[in-house]
Protein backbone atom coordinates (compact mmCIF):
# COMPACT_ATOMS: atom_id res chain seq x y z
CA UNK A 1 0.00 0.00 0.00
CA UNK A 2 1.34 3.37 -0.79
CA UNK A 3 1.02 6.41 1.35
CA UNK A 4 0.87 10.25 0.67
CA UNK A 5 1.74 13.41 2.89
CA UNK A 6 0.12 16.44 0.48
CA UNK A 7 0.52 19.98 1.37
CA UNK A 8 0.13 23.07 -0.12
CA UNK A 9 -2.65 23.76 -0.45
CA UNK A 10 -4.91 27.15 0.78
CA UNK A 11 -6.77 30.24 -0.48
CA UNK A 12 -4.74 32.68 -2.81
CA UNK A 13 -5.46 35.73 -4.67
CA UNK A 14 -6.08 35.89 -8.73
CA UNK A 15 -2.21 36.22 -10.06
CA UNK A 16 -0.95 34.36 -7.03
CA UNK A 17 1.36 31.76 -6.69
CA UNK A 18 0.99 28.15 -4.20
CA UNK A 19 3.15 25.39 -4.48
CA UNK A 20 1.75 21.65 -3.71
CA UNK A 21 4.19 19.39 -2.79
CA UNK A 22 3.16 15.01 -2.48
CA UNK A 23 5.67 12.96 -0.70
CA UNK A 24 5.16 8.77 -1.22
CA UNK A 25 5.97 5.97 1.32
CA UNK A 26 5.48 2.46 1.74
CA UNK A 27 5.21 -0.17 -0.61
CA UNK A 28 6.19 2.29 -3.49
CA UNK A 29 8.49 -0.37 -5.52
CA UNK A 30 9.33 0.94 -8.44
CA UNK A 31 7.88 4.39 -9.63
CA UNK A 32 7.46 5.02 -13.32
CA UNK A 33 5.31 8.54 -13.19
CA UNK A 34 4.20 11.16 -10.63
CA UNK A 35 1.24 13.84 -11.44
CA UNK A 36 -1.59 16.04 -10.09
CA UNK A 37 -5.09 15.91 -11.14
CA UNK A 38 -7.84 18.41 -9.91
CA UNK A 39 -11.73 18.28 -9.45
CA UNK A 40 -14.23 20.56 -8.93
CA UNK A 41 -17.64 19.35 -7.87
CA UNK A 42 -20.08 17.48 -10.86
CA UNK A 43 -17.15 17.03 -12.74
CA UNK A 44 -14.46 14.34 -13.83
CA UNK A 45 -10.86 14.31 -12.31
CA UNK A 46 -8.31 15.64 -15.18
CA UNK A 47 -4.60 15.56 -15.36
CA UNK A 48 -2.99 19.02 -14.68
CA UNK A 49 0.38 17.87 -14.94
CA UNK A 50 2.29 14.34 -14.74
CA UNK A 51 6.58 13.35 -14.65
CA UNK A 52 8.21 10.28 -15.94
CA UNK A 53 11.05 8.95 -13.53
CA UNK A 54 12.54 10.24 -16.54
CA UNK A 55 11.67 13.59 -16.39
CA UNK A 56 9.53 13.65 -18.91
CA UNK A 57 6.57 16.22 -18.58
CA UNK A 58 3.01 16.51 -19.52
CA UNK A 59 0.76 19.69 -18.91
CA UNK A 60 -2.69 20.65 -19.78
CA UNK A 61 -3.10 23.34 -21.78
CA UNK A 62 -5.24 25.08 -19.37
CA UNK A 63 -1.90 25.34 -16.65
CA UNK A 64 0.65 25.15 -19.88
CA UNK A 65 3.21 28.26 -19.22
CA UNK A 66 1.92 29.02 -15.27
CA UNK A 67 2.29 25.42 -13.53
CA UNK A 68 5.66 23.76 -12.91
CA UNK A 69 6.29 20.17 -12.62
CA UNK A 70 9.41 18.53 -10.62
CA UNK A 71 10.17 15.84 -8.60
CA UNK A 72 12.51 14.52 -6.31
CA UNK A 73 12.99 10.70 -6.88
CA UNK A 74 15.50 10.26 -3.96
CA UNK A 75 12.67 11.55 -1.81
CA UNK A 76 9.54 9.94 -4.05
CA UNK A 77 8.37 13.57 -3.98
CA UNK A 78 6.54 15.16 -6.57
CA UNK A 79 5.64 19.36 -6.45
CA UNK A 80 3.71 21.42 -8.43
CA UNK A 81 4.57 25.13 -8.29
CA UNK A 82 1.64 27.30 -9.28
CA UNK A 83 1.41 30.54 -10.39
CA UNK A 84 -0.47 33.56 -12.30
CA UNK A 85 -3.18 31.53 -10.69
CA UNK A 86 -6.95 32.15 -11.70
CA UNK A 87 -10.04 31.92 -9.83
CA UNK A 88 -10.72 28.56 -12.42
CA UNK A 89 -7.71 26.91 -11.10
CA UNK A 90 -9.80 26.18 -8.11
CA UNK A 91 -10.30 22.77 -7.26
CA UNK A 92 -9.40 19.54 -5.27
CA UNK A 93 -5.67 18.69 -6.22
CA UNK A 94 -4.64 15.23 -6.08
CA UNK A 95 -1.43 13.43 -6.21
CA UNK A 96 -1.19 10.33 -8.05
CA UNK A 97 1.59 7.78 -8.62
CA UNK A 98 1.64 5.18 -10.94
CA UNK A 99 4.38 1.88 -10.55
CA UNK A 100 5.20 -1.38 -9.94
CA UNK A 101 5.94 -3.64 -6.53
CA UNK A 102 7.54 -5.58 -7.88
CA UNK A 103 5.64 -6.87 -10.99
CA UNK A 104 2.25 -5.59 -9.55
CA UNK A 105 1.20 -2.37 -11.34
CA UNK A 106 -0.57 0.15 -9.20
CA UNK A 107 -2.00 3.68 -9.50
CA UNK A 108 -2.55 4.89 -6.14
CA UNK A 109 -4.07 8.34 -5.11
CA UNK A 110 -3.24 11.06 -2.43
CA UNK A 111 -6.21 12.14 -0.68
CA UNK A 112 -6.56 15.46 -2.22
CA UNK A 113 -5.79 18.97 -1.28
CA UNK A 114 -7.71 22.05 -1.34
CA UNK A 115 -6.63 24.97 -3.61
CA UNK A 116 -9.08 28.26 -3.77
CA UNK A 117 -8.41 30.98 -5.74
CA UNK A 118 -10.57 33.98 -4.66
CA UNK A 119 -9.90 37.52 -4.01
């Protein structure tokens, strides 16, 4: 079972900045991609932004230019730095990791993190 410490989240002004951090433990194996997803009630998750252990990065084009992607894979931590944010950006952030322990895929889930953008 894999756990998650997320943090970072809050309220923030329009054309503010937050940065979300996700930190994984336990039976994390072998990690082949970190992301964030968001939510906003009556509506599906989406992907905001995922890494490769590669460092290979994927953005939506809604966050494309304002959100940054990195992780740390000595720490199994993923962050997302956020900024020019807009009152849209609002949602439930989520951490996910996708791997392997060891030949059993999994695609585990943080439990989500507030992020409000309001002035």
């Amino acid at each position: 079972q894999v756990q998650f410490v997320e943090s970072g989240g809050g309220l923030v002004q329009p054309g503010g900045s937050l940065r979300l951090s996700c930190a994984a433990s336990g039976s994390i194996g072998s990690i082949t991609a970190m992301g964030w997803y968001r939510q906003t009630p009556g509506n599906e998750r989406e992907l905001v932004a995922s890494i490769t252990s590669g460092g290979r990065t994927n953005y939506a084009n809604p966050v494309k230019g304002r959100f940054t992607i990195s992780r740390d894979n000595a720490k199994n931590t993923v962050y997302l730095q956020m900024n020019s944010l807009k009152p849209e950006d609002t949602a439930v952030y989520y951490c996910n990791v996708k791997g392997s322990n060891p030949k059993i895929e999994y695609d585990s889930w943080g439990q989500g993190t507030q992020v409000t953008v309001s002035s």
